[in-house]
PDB file of N, CA and C in Angstrom:
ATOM      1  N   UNK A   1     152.882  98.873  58.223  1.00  0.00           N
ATOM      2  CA  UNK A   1     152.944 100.204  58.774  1.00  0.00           C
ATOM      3  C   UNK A   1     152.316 101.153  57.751  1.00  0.00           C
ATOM      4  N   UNK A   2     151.238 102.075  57.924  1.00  0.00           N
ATOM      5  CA  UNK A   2     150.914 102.928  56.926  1.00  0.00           C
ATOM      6  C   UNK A   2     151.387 103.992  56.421  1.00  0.00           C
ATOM      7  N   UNK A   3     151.513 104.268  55.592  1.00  0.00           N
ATOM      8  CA  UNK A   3     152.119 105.519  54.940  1.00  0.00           C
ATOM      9  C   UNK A   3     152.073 106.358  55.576  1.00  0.00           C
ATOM     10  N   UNK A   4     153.164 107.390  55.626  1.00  0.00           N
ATOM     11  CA  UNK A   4     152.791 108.400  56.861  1.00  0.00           C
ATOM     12  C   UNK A   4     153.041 108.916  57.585  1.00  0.00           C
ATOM     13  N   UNK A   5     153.309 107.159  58.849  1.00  0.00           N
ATOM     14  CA  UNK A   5     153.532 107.289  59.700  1.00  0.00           C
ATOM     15  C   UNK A   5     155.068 107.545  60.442  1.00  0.00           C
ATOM     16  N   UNK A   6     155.379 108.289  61.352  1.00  0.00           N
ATOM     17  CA  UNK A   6     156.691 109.005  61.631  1.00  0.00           C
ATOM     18  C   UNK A   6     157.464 108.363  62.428  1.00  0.00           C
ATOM     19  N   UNK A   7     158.527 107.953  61.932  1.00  0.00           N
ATOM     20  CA  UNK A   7     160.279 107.461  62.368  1.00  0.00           C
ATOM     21  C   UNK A   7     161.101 108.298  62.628  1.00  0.00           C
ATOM     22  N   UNK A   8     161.185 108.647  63.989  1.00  0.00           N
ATOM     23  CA  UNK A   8     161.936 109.519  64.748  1.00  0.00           C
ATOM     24  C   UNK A   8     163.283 108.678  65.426  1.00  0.00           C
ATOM     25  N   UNK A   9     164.629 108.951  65.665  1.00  0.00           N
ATOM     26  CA  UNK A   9     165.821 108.485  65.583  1.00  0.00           C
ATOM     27  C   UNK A   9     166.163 109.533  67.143  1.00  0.00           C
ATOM     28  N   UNK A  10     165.980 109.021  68.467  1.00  0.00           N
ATOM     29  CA  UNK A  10     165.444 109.723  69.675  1.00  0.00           C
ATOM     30  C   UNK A  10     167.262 110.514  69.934  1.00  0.00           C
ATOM     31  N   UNK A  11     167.085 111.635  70.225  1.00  0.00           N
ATOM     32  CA  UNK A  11     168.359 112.551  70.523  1.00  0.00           C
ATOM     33  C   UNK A  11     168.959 113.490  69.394  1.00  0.00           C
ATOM     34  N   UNK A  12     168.281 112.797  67.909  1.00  0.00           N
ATOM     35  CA  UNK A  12     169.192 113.457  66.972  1.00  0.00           C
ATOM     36  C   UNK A  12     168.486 114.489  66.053  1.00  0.00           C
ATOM     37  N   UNK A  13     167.178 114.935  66.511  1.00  0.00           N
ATOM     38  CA  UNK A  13     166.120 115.728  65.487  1.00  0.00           C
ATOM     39  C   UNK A  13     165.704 115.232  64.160  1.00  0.00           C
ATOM     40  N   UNK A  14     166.244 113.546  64.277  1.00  0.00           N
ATOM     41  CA  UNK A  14     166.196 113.038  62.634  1.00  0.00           C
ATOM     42  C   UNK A  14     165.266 112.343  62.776  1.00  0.00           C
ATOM     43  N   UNK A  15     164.383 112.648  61.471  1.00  0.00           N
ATOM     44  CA  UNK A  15     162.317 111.708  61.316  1.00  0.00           C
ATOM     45  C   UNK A  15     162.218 111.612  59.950  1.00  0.00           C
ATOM     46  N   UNK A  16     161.604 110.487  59.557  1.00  0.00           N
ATOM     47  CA  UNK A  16     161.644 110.241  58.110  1.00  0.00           C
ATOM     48  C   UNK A  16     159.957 109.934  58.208  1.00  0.00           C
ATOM     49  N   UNK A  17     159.274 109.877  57.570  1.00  0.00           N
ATOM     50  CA  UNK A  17     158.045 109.165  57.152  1.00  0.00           C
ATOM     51  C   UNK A  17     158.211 107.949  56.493  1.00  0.00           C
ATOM     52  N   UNK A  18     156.985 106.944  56.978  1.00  0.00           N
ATOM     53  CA  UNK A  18     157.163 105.523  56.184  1.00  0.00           C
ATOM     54  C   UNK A  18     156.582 105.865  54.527  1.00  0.00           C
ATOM     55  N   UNK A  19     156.774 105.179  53.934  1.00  0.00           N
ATOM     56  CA  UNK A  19     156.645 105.082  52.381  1.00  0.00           C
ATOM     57  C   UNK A  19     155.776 104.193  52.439  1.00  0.00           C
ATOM     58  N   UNK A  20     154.579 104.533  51.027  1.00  0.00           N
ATOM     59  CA  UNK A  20     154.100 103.452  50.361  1.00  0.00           C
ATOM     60  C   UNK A  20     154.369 102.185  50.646  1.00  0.00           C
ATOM     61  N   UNK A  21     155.576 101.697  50.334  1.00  0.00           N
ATOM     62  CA  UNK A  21     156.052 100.358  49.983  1.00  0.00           C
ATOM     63  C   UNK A  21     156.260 100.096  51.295  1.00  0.00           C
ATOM     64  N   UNK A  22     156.143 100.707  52.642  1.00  0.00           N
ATOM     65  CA  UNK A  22     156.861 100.152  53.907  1.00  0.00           C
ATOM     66  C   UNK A  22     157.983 101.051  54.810  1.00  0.00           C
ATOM     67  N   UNK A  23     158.924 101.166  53.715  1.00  0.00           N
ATOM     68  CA  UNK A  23     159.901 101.488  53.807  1.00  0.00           C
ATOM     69  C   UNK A  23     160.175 103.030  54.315  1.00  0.00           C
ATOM     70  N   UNK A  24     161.298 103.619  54.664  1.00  0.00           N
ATOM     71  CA  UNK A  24     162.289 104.401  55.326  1.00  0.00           C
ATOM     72  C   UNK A  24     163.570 104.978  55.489  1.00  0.00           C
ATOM     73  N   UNK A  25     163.687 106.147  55.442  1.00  0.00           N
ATOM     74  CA  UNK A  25     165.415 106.144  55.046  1.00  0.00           C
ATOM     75  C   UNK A  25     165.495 107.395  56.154  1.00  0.00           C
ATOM     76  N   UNK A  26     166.453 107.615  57.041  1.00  0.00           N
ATOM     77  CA  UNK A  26     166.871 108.627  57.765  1.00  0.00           C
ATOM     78  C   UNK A  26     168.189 108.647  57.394  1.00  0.00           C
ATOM     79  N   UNK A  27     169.064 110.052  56.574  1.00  0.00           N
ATOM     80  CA  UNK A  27     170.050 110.097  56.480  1.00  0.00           C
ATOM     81  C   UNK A  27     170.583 111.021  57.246  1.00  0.00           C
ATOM     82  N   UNK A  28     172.052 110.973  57.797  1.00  0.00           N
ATOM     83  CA  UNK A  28     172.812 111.814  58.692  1.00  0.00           C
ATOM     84  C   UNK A  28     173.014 111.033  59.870  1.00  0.00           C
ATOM     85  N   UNK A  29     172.418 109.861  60.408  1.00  0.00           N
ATOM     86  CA  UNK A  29     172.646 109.488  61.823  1.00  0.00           C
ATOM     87  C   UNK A  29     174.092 109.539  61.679  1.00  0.00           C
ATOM     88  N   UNK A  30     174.493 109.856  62.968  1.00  0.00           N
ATOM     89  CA  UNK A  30     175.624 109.528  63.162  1.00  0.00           C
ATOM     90  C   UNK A  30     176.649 108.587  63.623  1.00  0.00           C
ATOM     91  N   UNK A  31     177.189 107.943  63.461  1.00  0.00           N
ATOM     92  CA  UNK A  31     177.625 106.762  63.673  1.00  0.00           C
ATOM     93  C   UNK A  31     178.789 106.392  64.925  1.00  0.00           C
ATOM     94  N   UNK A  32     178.674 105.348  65.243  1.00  0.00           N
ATOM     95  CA  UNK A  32     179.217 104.658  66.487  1.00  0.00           C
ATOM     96  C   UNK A  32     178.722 104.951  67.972  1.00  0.00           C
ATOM     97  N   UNK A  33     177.289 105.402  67.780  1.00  0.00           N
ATOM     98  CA  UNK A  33     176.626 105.887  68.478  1.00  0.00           C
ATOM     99  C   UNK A  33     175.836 104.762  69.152  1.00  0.00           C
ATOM    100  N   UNK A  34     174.768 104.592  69.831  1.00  0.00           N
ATOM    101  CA  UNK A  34     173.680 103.218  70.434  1.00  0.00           C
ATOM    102  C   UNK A  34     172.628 104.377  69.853  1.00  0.00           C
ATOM    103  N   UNK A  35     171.518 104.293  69.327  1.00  0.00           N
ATOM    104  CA  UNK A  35     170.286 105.041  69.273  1.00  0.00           C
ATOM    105  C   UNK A  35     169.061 104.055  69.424  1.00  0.00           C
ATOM    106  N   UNK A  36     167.588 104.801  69.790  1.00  0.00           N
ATOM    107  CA  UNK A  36     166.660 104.612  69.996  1.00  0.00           C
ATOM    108  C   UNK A  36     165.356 105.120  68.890  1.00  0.00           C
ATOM    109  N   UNK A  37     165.036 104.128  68.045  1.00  0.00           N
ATOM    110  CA  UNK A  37     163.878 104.236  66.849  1.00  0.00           C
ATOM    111  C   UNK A  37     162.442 104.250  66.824  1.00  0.00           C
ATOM    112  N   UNK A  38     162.123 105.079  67.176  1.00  0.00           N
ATOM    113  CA  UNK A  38     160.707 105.183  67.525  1.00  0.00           C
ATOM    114  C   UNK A  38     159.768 105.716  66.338  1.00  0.00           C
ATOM    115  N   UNK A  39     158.648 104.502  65.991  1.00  0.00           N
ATOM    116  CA  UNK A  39     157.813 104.572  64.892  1.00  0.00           C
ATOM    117  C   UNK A  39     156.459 104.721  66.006  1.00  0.00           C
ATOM    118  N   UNK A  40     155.688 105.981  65.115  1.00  0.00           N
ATOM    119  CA  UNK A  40     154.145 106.666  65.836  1.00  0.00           C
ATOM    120  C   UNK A  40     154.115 107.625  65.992  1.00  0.00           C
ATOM    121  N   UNK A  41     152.800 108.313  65.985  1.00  0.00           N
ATOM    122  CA  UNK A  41     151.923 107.000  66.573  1.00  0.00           C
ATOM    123  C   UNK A  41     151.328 106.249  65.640  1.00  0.00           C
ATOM    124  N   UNK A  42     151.378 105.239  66.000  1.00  0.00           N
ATOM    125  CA  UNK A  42     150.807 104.293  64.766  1.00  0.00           C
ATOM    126  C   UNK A  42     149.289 103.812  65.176  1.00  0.00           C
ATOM    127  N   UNK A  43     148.584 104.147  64.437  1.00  0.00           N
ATOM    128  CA  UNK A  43     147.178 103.778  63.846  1.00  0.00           C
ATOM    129  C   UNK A  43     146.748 102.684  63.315  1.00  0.00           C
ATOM    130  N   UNK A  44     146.232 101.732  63.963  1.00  0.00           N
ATOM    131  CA  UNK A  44     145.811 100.451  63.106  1.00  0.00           C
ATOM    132  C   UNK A  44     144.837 100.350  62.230  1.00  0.00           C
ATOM    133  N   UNK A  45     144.809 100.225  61.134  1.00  0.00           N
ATOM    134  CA  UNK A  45     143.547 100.219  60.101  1.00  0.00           C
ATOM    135  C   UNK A  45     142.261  99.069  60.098  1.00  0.00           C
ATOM    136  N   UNK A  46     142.906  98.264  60.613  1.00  0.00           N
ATOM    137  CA  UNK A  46     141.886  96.602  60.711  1.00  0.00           C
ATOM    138  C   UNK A  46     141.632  96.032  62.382  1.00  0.00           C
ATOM    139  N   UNK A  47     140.724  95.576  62.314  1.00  0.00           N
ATOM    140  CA  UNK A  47     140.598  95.101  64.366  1.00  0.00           C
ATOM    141  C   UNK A  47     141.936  94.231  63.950  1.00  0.00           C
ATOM    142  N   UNK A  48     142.238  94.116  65.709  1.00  0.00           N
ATOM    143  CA  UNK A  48     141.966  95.195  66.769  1.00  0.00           C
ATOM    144  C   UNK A  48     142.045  96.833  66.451  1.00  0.00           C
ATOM    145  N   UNK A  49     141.244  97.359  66.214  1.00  0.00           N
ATOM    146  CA  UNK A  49     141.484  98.597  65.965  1.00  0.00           C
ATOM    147  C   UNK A  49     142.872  99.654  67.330  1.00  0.00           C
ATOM    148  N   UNK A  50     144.008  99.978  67.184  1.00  0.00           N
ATOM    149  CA  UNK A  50     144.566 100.656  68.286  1.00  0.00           C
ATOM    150  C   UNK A  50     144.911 101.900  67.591  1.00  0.00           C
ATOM    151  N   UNK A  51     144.799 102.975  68.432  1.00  0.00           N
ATOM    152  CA  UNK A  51     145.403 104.210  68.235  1.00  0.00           C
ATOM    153  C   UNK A  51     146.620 104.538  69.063  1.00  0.00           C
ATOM    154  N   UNK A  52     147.204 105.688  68.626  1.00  0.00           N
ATOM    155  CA  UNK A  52     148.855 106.065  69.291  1.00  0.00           C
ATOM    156  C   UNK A  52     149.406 104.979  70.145  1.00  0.00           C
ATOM    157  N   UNK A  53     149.595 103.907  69.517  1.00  0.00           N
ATOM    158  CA  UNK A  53     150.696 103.074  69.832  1.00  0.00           C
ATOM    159  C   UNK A  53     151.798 103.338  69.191  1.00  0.00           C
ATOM    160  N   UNK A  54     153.250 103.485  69.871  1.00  0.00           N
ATOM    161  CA  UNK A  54     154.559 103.593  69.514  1.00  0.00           C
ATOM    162  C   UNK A  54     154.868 102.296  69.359  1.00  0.00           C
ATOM    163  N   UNK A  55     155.692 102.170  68.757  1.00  0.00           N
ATOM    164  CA  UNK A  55     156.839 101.055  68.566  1.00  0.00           C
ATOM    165  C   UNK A  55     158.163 101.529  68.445  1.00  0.00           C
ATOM    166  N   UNK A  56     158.909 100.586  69.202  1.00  0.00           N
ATOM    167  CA  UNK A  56     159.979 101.153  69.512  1.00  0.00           C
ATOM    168  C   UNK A  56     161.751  99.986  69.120  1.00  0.00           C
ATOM    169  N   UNK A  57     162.692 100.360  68.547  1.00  0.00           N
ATOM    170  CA  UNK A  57     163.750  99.339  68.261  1.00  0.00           C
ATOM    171  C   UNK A  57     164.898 100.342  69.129  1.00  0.00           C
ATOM    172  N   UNK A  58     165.288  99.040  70.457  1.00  0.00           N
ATOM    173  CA  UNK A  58     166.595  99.999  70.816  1.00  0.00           C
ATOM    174  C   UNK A  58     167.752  99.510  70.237  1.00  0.00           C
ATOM    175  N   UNK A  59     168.203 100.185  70.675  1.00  0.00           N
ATOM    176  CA  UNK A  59     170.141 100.083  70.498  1.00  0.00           C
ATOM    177  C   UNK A  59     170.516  99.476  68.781  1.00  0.00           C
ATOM    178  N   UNK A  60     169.973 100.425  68.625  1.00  0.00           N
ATOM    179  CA  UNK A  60     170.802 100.372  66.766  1.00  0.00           C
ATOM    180  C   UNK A  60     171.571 101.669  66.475  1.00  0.00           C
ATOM    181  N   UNK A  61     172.608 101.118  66.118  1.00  0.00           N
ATOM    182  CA  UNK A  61     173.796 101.721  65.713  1.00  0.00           C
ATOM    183  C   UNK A  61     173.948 101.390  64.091  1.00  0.00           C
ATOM    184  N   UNK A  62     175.057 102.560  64.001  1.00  0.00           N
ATOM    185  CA  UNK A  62     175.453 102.925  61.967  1.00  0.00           C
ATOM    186  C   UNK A  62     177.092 102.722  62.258  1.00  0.00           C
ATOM    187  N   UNK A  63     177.664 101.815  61.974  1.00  0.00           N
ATOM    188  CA  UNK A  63     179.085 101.928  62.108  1.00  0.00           C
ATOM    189  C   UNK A  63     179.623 102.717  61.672  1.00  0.00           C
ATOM    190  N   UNK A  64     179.555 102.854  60.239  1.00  0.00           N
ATOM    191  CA  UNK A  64     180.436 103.296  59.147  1.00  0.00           C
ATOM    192  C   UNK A  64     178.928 104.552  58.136  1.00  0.00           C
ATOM    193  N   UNK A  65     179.846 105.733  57.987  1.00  0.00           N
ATOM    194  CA  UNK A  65     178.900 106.383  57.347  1.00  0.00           C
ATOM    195  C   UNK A  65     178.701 105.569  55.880  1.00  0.00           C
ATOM    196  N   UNK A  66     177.374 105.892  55.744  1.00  0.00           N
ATOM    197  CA  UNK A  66     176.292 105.233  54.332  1.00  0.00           C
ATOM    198  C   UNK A  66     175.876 104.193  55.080  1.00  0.00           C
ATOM    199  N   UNK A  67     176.063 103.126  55.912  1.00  0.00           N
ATOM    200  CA  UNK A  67     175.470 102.059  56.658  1.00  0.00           C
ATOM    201  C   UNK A  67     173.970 101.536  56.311  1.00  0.00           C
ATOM    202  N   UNK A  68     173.848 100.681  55.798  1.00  0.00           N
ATOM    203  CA  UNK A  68     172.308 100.552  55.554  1.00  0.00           C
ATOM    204  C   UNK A  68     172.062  99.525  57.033  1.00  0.00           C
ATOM    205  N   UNK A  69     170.721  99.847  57.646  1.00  0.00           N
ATOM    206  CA  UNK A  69     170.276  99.184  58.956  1.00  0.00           C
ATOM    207  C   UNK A  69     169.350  98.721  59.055  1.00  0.00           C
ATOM    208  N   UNK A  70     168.766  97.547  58.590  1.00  0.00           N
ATOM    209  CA  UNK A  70     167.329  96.684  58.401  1.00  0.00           C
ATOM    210  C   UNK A  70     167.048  96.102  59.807  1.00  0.00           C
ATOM    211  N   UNK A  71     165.734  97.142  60.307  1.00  0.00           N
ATOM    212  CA  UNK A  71     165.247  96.765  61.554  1.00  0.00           C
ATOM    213  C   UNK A  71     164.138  95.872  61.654  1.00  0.00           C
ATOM    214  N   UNK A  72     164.256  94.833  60.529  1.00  0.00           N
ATOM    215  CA  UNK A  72     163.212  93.953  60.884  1.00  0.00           C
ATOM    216  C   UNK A  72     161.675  94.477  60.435  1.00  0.00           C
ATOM    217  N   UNK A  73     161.068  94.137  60.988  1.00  0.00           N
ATOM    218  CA  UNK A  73     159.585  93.628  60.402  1.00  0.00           C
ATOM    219  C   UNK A  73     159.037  94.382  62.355  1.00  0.00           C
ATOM    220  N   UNK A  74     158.443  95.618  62.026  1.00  0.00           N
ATOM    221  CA  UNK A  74     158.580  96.275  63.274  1.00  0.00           C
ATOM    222  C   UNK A  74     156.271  96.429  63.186  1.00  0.00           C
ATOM    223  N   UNK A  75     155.584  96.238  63.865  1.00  0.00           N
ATOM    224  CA  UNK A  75     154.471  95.218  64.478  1.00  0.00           C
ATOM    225  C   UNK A  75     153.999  95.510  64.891  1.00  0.00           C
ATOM    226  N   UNK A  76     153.088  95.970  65.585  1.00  0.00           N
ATOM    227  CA  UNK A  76     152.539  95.967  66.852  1.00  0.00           C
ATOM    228  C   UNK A  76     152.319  94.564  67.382  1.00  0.00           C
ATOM    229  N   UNK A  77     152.273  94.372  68.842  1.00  0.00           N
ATOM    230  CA  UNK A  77     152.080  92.936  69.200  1.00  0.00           C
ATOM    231  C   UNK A  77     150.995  92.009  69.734  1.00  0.00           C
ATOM    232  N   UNK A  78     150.870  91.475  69.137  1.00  0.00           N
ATOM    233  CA  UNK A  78     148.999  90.537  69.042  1.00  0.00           C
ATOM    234  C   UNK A  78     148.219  91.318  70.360  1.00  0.00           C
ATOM    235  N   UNK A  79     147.172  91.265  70.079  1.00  0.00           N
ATOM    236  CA  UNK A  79     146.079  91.671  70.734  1.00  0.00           C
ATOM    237  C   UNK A  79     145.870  90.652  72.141  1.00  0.00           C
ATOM    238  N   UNK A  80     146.029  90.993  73.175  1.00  0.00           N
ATOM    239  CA  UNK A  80     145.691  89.882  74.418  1.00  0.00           C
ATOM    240  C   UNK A  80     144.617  90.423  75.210  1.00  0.00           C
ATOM    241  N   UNK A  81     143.912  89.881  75.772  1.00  0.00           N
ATOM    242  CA  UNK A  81     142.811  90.390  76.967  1.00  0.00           C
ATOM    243  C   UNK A  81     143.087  89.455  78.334  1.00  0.00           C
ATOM    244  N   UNK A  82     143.112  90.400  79.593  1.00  0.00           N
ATOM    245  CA  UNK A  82     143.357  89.724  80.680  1.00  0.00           C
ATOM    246  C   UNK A  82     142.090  89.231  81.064  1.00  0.00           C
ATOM    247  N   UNK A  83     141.442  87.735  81.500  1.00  0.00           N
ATOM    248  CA  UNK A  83     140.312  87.476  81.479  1.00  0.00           C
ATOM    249  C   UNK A  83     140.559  87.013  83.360  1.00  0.00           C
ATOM    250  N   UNK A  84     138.829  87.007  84.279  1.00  0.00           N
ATOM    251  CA  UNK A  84     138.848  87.326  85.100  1.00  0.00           C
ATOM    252  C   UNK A  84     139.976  85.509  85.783  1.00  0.00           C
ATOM    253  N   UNK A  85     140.729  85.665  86.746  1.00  0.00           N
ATOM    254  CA  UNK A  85     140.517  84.272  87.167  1.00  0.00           C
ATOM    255  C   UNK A  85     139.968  83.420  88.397  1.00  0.00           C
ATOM    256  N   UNK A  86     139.789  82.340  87.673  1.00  0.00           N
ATOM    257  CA  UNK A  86     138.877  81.302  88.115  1.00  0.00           C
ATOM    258  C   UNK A  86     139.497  80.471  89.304  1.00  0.00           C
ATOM    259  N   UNK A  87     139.110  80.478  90.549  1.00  0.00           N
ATOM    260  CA  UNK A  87     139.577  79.589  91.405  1.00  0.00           C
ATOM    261  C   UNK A  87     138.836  78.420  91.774  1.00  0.00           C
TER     262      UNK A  87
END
């Protein structure tokens, strides 16, 4: 994910930018909540070249305030082309 790019936490006005290293911190969510994590638009630097693609992680929740929440390894998802078919 490139530096930059914006992590918005959907309902709560809370956005962090990604870091150098990857990484992310939104503090204040509030907890025992379901929320919706939306990273973008994200910009791809290398082919497939894509522009304003979102990525999106639902239903993550913070139990307990300080909660640390590792959403994985968040992607865009391989490049496919629908090709014509052949009967």
């Amino acid at each position: 994910m490139p530096a930059g790019t914006r992590v918005t936490v959907e309902g709560t006005g809370l956005a962090a930018a990604v870091q150098e290293s990857g990484l992310f911190e939104i503090h204040g969510v509030p907890t025992g909540r379901f929320f919706t994590v939306v990273v973008g638009p994200y910009t791809q630097q290398e082919p497939p070249y894509r522009d304003g693609l979102y990525l999106v992680r639902y239903n993550v929740r913070i139990r307990r305030p300080g909660d640390v929440v590792d959403l994985g390894t968040l992607s865009p998802p391989p490049r496919f082309e629908l090709l014509p078919h052949s009967t």
